[in-house]
C-alpha atoms as a PDB file:
ATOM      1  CA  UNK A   1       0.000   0.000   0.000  1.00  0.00           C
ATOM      2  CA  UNK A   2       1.101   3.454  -0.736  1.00  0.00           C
ATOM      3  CA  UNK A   3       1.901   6.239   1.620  1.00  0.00           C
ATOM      4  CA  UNK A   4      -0.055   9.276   0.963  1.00  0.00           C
ATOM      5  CA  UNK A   5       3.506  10.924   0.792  1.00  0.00           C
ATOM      6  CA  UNK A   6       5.501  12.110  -2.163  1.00  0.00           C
ATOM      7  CA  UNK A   7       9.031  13.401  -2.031  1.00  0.00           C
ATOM      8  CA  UNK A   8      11.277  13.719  -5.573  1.00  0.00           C
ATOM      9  CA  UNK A   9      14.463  15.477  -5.088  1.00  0.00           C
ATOM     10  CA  UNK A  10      16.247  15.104  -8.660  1.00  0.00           C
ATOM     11  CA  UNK A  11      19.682  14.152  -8.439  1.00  0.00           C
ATOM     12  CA  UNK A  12      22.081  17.134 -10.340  1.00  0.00           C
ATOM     13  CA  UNK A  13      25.012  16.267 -11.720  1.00  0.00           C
ATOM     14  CA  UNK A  14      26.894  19.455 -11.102  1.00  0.00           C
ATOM     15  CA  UNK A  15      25.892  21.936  -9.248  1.00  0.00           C
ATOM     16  CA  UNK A  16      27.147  25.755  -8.503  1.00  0.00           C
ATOM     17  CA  UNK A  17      29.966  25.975  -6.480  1.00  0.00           C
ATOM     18  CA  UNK A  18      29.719  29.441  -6.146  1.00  0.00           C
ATOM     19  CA  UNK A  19      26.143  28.488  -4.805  1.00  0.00           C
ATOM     20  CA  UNK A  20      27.568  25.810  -2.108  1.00  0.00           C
ATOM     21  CA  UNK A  21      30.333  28.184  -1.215  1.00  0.00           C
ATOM     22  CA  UNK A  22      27.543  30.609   0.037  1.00  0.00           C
ATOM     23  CA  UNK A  23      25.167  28.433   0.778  1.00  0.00           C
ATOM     24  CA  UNK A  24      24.708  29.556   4.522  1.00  0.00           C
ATOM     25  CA  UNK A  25      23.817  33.121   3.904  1.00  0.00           C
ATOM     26  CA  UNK A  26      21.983  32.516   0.793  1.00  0.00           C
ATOM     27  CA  UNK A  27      19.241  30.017   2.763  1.00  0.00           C
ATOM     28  CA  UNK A  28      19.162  32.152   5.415  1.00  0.00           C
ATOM     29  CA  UNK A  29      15.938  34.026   4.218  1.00  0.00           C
ATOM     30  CA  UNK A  30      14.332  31.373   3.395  1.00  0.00           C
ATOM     31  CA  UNK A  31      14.820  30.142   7.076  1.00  0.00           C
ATOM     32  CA  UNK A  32      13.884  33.357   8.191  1.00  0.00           C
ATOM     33  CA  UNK A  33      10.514  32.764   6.390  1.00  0.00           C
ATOM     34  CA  UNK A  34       9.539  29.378   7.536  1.00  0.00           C
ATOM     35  CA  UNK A  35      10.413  30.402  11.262  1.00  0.00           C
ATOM     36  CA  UNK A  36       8.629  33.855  11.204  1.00  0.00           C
ATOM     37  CA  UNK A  37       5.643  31.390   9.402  1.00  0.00           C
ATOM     38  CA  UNK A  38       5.546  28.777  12.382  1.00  0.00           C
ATOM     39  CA  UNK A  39       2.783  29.979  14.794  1.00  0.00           C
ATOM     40  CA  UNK A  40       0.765  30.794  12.043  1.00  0.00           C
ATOM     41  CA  UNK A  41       1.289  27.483  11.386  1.00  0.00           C
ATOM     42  CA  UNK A  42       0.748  26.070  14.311  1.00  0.00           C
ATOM     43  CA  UNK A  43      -2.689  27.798  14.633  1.00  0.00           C
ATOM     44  CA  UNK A  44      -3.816  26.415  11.351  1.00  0.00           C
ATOM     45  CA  UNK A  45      -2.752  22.470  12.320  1.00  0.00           C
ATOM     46  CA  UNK A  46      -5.027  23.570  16.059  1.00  0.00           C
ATOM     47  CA  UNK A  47      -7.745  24.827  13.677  1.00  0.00           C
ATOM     48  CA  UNK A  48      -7.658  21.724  11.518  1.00  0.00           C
ATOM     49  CA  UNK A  49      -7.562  19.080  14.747  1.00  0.00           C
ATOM     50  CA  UNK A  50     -10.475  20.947  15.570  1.00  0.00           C
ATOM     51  CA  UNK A  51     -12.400  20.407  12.538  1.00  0.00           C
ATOM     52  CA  UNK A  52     -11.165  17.053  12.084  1.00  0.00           C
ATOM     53  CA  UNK A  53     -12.479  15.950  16.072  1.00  0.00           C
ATOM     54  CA  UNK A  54     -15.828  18.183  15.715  1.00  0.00           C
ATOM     55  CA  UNK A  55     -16.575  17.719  12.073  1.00  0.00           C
ATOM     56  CA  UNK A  56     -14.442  14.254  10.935  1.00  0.00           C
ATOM     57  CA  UNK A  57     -13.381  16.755   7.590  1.00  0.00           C
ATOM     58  CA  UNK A  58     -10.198  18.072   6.622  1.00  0.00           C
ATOM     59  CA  UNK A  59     -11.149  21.713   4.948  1.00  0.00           C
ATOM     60  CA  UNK A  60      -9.935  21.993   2.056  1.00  0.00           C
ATOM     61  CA  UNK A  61      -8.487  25.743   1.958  1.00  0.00           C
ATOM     62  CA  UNK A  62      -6.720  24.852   5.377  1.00  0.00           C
ATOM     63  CA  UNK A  63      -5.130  21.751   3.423  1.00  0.00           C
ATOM     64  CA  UNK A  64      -3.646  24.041   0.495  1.00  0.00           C
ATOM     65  CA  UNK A  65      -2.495  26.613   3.328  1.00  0.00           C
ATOM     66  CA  UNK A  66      -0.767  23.805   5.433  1.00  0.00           C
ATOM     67  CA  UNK A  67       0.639  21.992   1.872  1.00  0.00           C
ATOM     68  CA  UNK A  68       2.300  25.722   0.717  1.00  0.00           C
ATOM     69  CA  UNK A  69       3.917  25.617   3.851  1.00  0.00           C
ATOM     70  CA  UNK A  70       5.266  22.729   4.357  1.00  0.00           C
ATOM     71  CA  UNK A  71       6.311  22.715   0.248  1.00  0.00           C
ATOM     72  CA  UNK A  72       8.332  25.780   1.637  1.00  0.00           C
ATOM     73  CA  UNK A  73      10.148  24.169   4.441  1.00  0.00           C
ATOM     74  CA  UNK A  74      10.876  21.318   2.610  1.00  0.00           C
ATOM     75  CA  UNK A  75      12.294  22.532  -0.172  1.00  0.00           C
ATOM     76  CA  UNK A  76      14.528  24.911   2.166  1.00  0.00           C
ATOM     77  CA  UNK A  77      15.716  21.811   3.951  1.00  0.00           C
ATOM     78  CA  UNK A  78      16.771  20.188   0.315  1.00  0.00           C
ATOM     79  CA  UNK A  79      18.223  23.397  -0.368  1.00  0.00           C
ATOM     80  CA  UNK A  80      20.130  24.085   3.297  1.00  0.00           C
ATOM     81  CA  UNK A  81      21.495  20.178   2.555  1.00  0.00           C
ATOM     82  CA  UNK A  82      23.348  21.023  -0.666  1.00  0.00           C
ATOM     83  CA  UNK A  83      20.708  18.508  -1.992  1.00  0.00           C
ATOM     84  CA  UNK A  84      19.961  20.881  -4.575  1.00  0.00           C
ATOM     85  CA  UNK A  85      20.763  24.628  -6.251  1.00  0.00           C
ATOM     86  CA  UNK A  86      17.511  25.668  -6.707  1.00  0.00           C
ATOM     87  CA  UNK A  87      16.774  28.220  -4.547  1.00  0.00           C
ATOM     88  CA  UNK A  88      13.130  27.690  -2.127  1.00  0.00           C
ATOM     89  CA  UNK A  89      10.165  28.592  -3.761  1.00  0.00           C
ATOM     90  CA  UNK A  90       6.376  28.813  -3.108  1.00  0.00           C
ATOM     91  CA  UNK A  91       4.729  27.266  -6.320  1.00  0.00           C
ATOM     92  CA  UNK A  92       3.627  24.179  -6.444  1.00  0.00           C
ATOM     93  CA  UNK A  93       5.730  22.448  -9.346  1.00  0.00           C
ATOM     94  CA  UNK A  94       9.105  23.764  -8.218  1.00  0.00           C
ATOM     95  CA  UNK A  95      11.547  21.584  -9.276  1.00  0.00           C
ATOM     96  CA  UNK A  96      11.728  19.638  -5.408  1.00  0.00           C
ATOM     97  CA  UNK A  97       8.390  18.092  -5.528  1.00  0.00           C
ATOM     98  CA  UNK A  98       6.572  17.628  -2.345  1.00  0.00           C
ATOM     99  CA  UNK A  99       3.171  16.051  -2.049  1.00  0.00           C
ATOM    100  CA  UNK A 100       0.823  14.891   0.556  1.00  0.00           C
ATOM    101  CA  UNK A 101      -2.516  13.591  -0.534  1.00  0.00           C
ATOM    102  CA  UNK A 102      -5.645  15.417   0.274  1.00  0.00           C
ATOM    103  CA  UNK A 103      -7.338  12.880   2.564  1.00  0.00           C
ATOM    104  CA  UNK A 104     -10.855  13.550   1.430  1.00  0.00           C
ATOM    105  CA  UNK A 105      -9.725  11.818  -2.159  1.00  0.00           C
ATOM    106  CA  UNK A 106     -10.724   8.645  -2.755  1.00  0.00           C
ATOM    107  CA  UNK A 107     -13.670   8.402   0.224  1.00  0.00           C
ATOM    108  CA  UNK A 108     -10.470   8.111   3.033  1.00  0.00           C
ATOM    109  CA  UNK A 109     -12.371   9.538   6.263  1.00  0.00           C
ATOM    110  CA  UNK A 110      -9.957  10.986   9.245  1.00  0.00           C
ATOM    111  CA  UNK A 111     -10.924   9.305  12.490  1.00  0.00           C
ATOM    112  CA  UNK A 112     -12.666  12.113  14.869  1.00  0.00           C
ATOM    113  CA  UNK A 113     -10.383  11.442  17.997  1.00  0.00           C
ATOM    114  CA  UNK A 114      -7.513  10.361  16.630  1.00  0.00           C
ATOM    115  CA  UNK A 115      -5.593  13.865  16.318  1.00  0.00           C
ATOM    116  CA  UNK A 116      -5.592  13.855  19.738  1.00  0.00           C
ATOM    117  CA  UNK A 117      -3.384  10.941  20.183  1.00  0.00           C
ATOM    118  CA  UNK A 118      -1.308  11.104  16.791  1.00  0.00           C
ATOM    119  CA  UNK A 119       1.955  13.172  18.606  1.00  0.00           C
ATOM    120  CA  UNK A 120       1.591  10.720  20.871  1.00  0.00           C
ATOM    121  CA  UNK A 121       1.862   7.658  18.096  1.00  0.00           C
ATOM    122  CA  UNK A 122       4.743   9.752  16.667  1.00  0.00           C
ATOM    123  CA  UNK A 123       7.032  10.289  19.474  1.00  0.00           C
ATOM    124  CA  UNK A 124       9.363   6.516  18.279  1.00  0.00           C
ATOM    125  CA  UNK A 125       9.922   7.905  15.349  1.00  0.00           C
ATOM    126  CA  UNK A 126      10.810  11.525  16.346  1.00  0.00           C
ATOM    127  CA  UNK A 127      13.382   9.907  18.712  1.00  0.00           C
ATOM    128  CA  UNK A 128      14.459   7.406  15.753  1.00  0.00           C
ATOM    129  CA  UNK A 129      14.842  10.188  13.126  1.00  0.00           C
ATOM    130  CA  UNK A 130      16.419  13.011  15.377  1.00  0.00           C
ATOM    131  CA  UNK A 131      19.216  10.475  16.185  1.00  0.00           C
ATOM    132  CA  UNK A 132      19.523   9.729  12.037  1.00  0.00           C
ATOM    133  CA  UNK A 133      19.325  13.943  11.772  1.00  0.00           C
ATOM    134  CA  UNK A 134      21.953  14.090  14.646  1.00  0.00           C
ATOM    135  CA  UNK A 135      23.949  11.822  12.160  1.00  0.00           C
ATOM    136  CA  UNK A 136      23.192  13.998   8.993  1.00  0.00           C
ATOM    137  CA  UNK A 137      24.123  16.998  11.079  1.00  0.00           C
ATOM    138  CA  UNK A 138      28.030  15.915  11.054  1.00  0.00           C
ATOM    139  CA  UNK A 139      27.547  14.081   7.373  1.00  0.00           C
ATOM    140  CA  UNK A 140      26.929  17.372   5.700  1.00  0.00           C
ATOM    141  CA  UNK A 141      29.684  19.337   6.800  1.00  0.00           C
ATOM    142  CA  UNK A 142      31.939  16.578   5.566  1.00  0.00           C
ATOM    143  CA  UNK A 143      29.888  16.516   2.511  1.00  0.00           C
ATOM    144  CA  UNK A 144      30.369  20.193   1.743  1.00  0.00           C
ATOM    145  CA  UNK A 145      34.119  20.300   0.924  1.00  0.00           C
ATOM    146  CA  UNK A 146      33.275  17.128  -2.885  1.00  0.00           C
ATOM    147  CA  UNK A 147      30.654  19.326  -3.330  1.00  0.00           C
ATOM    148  CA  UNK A 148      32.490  22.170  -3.396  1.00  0.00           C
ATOM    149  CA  UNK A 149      35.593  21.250  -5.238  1.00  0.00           C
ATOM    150  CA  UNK A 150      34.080  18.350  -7.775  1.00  0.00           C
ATOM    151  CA  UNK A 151      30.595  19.811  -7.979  1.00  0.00           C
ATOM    152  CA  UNK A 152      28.892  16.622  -7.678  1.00  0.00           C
ATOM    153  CA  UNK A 153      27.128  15.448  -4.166  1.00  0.00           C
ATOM    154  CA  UNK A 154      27.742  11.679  -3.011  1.00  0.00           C
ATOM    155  CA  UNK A 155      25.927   9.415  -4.529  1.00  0.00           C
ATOM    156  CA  UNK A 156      25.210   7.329  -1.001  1.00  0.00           C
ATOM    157  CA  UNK A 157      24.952  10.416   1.183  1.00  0.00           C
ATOM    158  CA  UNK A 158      22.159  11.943  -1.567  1.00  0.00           C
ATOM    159  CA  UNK A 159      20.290   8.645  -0.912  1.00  0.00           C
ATOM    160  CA  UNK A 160      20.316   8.582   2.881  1.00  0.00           C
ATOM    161  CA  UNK A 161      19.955  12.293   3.381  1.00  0.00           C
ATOM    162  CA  UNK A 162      16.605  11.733   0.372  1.00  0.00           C
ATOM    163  CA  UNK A 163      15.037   8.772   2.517  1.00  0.00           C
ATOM    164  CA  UNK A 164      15.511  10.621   5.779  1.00  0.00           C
ATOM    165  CA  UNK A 165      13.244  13.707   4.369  1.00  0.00           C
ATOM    166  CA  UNK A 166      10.668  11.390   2.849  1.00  0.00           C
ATOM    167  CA  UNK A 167      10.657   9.903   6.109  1.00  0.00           C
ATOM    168  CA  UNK A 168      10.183  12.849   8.317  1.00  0.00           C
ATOM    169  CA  UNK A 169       7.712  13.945   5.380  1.00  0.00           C
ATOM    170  CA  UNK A 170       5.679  10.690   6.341  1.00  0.00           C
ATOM    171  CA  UNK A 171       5.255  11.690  10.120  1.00  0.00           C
ATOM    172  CA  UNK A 172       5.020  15.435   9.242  1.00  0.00           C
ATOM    173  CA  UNK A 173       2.093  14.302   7.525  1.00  0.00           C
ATOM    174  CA  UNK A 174       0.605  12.265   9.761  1.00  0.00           C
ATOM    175  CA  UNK A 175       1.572  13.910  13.107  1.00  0.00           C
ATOM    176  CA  UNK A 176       1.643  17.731  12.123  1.00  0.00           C
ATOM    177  CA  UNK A 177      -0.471  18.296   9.379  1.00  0.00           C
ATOM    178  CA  UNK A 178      -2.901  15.407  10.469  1.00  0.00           C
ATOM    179  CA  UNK A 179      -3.490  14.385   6.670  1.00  0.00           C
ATOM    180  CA  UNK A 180      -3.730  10.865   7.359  1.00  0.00           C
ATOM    181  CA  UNK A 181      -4.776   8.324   9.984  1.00  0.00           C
ATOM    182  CA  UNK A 182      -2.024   5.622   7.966  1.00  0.00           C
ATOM    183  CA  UNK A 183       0.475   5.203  10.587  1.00  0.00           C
ATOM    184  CA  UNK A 184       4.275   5.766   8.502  1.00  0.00           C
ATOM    185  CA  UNK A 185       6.340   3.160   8.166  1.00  0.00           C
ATOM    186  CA  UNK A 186       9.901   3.328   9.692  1.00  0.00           C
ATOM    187  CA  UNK A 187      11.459   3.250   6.543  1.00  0.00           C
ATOM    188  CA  UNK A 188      13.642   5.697   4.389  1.00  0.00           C
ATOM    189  CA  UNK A 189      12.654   4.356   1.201  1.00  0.00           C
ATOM    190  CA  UNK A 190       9.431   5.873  -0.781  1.00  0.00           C
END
Protein backbone atom coordinates (compact mmCIF):
# COMPACT_ATOMS: atom_id res chain seq x y z
CA UNK A 1 0.00 0.00 0.00
CA UNK A 2 1.10 3.45 -0.74
CA UNK A 3 1.90 6.24 1.62
CA UNK A 4 -0.05 9.28 0.96
CA UNK A 5 3.51 10.92 0.79
CA UNK A 6 5.50 12.11 -2.16
CA UNK A 7 9.03 13.40 -2.03
CA UNK A 8 11.28 13.72 -5.57
CA UNK A 9 14.46 15.48 -5.09
CA UNK A 10 16.25 15.10 -8.66
CA UNK A 11 19.68 14.15 -8.44
CA UNK A 12 22.08 17.13 -10.34
CA UNK A 13 25.01 16.27 -11.72
CA UNK A 14 26.89 19.46 -11.10
CA UNK A 15 25.89 21.94 -9.25
CA UNK A 16 27.15 25.76 -8.50
CA UNK A 17 29.97 25.98 -6.48
CA UNK A 18 29.72 29.44 -6.15
CA UNK A 19 26.14 28.49 -4.80
CA UNK A 20 27.57 25.81 -2.11
CA UNK A 21 30.33 28.18 -1.21
CA UNK A 22 27.54 30.61 0.04
CA UNK A 23 25.17 28.43 0.78
CA UNK A 24 24.71 29.56 4.52
CA UNK A 25 23.82 33.12 3.90
CA UNK A 26 21.98 32.52 0.79
CA UNK A 27 19.24 30.02 2.76
CA UNK A 28 19.16 32.15 5.41
CA UNK A 29 15.94 34.03 4.22
CA UNK A 30 14.33 31.37 3.40
CA UNK A 31 14.82 30.14 7.08
CA UNK A 32 13.88 33.36 8.19
CA UNK A 33 10.51 32.76 6.39
CA UNK A 34 9.54 29.38 7.54
CA UNK A 35 10.41 30.40 11.26
CA UNK A 36 8.63 33.86 11.20
CA UNK A 37 5.64 31.39 9.40
CA UNK A 38 5.55 28.78 12.38
CA UNK A 39 2.78 29.98 14.79
CA UNK A 40 0.76 30.79 12.04
CA UNK A 41 1.29 27.48 11.39
CA UNK A 42 0.75 26.07 14.31
CA UNK A 43 -2.69 27.80 14.63
CA UNK A 44 -3.82 26.42 11.35
CA UNK A 45 -2.75 22.47 12.32
CA UNK A 46 -5.03 23.57 16.06
CA UNK A 47 -7.74 24.83 13.68
CA UNK A 48 -7.66 21.72 11.52
CA UNK A 49 -7.56 19.08 14.75
CA UNK A 50 -10.47 20.95 15.57
CA UNK A 51 -12.40 20.41 12.54
CA UNK A 52 -11.17 17.05 12.08
CA UNK A 53 -12.48 15.95 16.07
CA UNK A 54 -15.83 18.18 15.71
CA UNK A 55 -16.58 17.72 12.07
CA UNK A 56 -14.44 14.25 10.94
CA UNK A 57 -13.38 16.76 7.59
CA UNK A 58 -10.20 18.07 6.62
CA UNK A 59 -11.15 21.71 4.95
CA UNK A 60 -9.93 21.99 2.06
CA UNK A 61 -8.49 25.74 1.96
CA UNK A 62 -6.72 24.85 5.38
CA UNK A 63 -5.13 21.75 3.42
CA UNK A 64 -3.65 24.04 0.49
CA UNK A 65 -2.49 26.61 3.33
CA UNK A 66 -0.77 23.81 5.43
CA UNK A 67 0.64 21.99 1.87
CA UNK A 68 2.30 25.72 0.72
CA UNK A 69 3.92 25.62 3.85
CA UNK A 70 5.27 22.73 4.36
CA UNK A 71 6.31 22.72 0.25
CA UNK A 72 8.33 25.78 1.64
CA UNK A 73 10.15 24.17 4.44
CA UNK A 74 10.88 21.32 2.61
CA UNK A 75 12.29 22.53 -0.17
CA UNK A 76 14.53 24.91 2.17
CA UNK A 77 15.72 21.81 3.95
CA UNK A 78 16.77 20.19 0.31
CA UNK A 79 18.22 23.40 -0.37
CA UNK A 80 20.13 24.09 3.30
CA UNK A 81 21.50 20.18 2.55
CA UNK A 82 23.35 21.02 -0.67
CA UNK A 83 20.71 18.51 -1.99
CA UNK A 84 19.96 20.88 -4.57
CA UNK A 85 20.76 24.63 -6.25
CA UNK A 86 17.51 25.67 -6.71
CA UNK A 87 16.77 28.22 -4.55
CA UNK A 88 13.13 27.69 -2.13
CA UNK A 89 10.17 28.59 -3.76
CA UNK A 90 6.38 28.81 -3.11
CA UNK A 91 4.73 27.27 -6.32
CA UNK A 92 3.63 24.18 -6.44
CA UNK A 93 5.73 22.45 -9.35
CA UNK A 94 9.11 23.76 -8.22
CA UNK A 95 11.55 21.58 -9.28
CA UNK A 96 11.73 19.64 -5.41
CA UNK A 97 8.39 18.09 -5.53
CA UNK A 98 6.57 17.63 -2.34
CA UNK A 99 3.17 16.05 -2.05
CA UNK A 100 0.82 14.89 0.56
CA UNK A 101 -2.52 13.59 -0.53
CA UNK A 102 -5.64 15.42 0.27
CA UNK A 103 -7.34 12.88 2.56
CA UNK A 104 -10.85 13.55 1.43
CA UNK A 105 -9.72 11.82 -2.16
CA UNK A 106 -10.72 8.64 -2.76
CA UNK A 107 -13.67 8.40 0.22
CA UNK A 108 -10.47 8.11 3.03
CA UNK A 109 -12.37 9.54 6.26
CA UNK A 110 -9.96 10.99 9.24
CA UNK A 111 -10.92 9.30 12.49
CA UNK A 112 -12.67 12.11 14.87
CA UNK A 113 -10.38 11.44 18.00
CA UNK A 114 -7.51 10.36 16.63
CA UNK A 115 -5.59 13.86 16.32
CA UNK A 116 -5.59 13.85 19.74
CA UNK A 117 -3.38 10.94 20.18
CA UNK A 118 -1.31 11.10 16.79
CA UNK A 119 1.95 13.17 18.61
CA UNK A 120 1.59 10.72 20.87
CA UNK A 121 1.86 7.66 18.10
CA UNK A 122 4.74 9.75 16.67
CA UNK A 123 7.03 10.29 19.47
CA UNK A 124 9.36 6.52 18.28
CA UNK A 125 9.92 7.91 15.35
CA UNK A 126 10.81 11.52 16.35
CA UNK A 127 13.38 9.91 18.71
CA UNK A 128 14.46 7.41 15.75
CA UNK A 129 14.84 10.19 13.13
CA UNK A 130 16.42 13.01 15.38
CA UNK A 131 19.22 10.48 16.18
CA UNK A 132 19.52 9.73 12.04
CA UNK A 133 19.33 13.94 11.77
CA UNK A 134 21.95 14.09 14.65
CA UNK A 135 23.95 11.82 12.16
CA UNK A 136 23.19 14.00 8.99
CA UNK A 137 24.12 17.00 11.08
CA UNK A 138 28.03 15.92 11.05
CA UNK A 139 27.55 14.08 7.37
CA UNK A 140 26.93 17.37 5.70
CA UNK A 141 29.68 19.34 6.80
CA UNK A 142 31.94 16.58 5.57
CA UNK A 143 29.89 16.52 2.51
CA UNK A 144 30.37 20.19 1.74
CA UNK A 145 34.12 20.30 0.92
CA UNK A 146 33.27 17.13 -2.89
CA UNK A 147 30.65 19.33 -3.33
CA UNK A 148 32.49 22.17 -3.40
CA UNK A 149 35.59 21.25 -5.24
CA UNK A 150 34.08 18.35 -7.77
CA UNK A 151 30.59 19.81 -7.98
CA UNK A 152 28.89 16.62 -7.68
CA UNK A 153 27.13 15.45 -4.17
CA UNK A 154 27.74 11.68 -3.01
CA UNK A 155 25.93 9.42 -4.53
CA UNK A 156 25.21 7.33 -1.00
CA UNK A 157 24.95 10.42 1.18
CA UNK A 158 22.16 11.94 -1.57
CA UNK A 159 20.29 8.65 -0.91
CA UNK A 160 20.32 8.58 2.88
CA UNK A 161 19.95 12.29 3.38
CA UNK A 162 16.61 11.73 0.37
CA UNK A 163 15.04 8.77 2.52
CA UNK A 164 15.51 10.62 5.78
CA UNK A 165 13.24 13.71 4.37
CA UNK A 166 10.67 11.39 2.85
CA UNK A 167 10.66 9.90 6.11
CA UNK A 168 10.18 12.85 8.32
CA UNK A 169 7.71 13.95 5.38
CA UNK A 170 5.68 10.69 6.34
CA UNK A 171 5.26 11.69 10.12
CA UNK A 172 5.02 15.44 9.24
CA UNK A 173 2.09 14.30 7.52
CA UNK A 174 0.60 12.27 9.76
CA UNK A 175 1.57 13.91 13.11
CA UNK A 176 1.64 17.73 12.12
CA UNK A 177 -0.47 18.30 9.38
CA UNK A 178 -2.90 15.41 10.47
CA UNK A 179 -3.49 14.39 6.67
CA UNK A 180 -3.73 10.87 7.36
CA UNK A 181 -4.78 8.32 9.98
CA UNK A 182 -2.02 5.62 7.97
CA UNK A 183 0.48 5.20 10.59
CA UNK A 184 4.28 5.77 8.50
CA UNK A 185 6.34 3.16 8.17
CA UNK A 186 9.90 3.33 9.69
CA UNK A 187 11.46 3.25 6.54
CA UNK A 188 13.64 5.70 4.39
CA UNK A 189 12.65 4.36 1.20
CA UNK A 190 9.43 5.87 -0.78
Amino acid sequence: MRYPTHLEIPYQECQSRLSVLLRLSLVLPAMLIVNFFVPFMSLSRFLVGLSIVFFAHYPRWLFELNMSSCRFEFRSLVYLLLLTDEYPAFQKNAGVLVEIDYPDEDDVSLARLLPLLKWLFAIPHVIILSLFSLLLCLITPVCWLPVLLTGRYPDGVFSFTGGLLRWWLRVYAYGWMLATDQYPPFSLEE
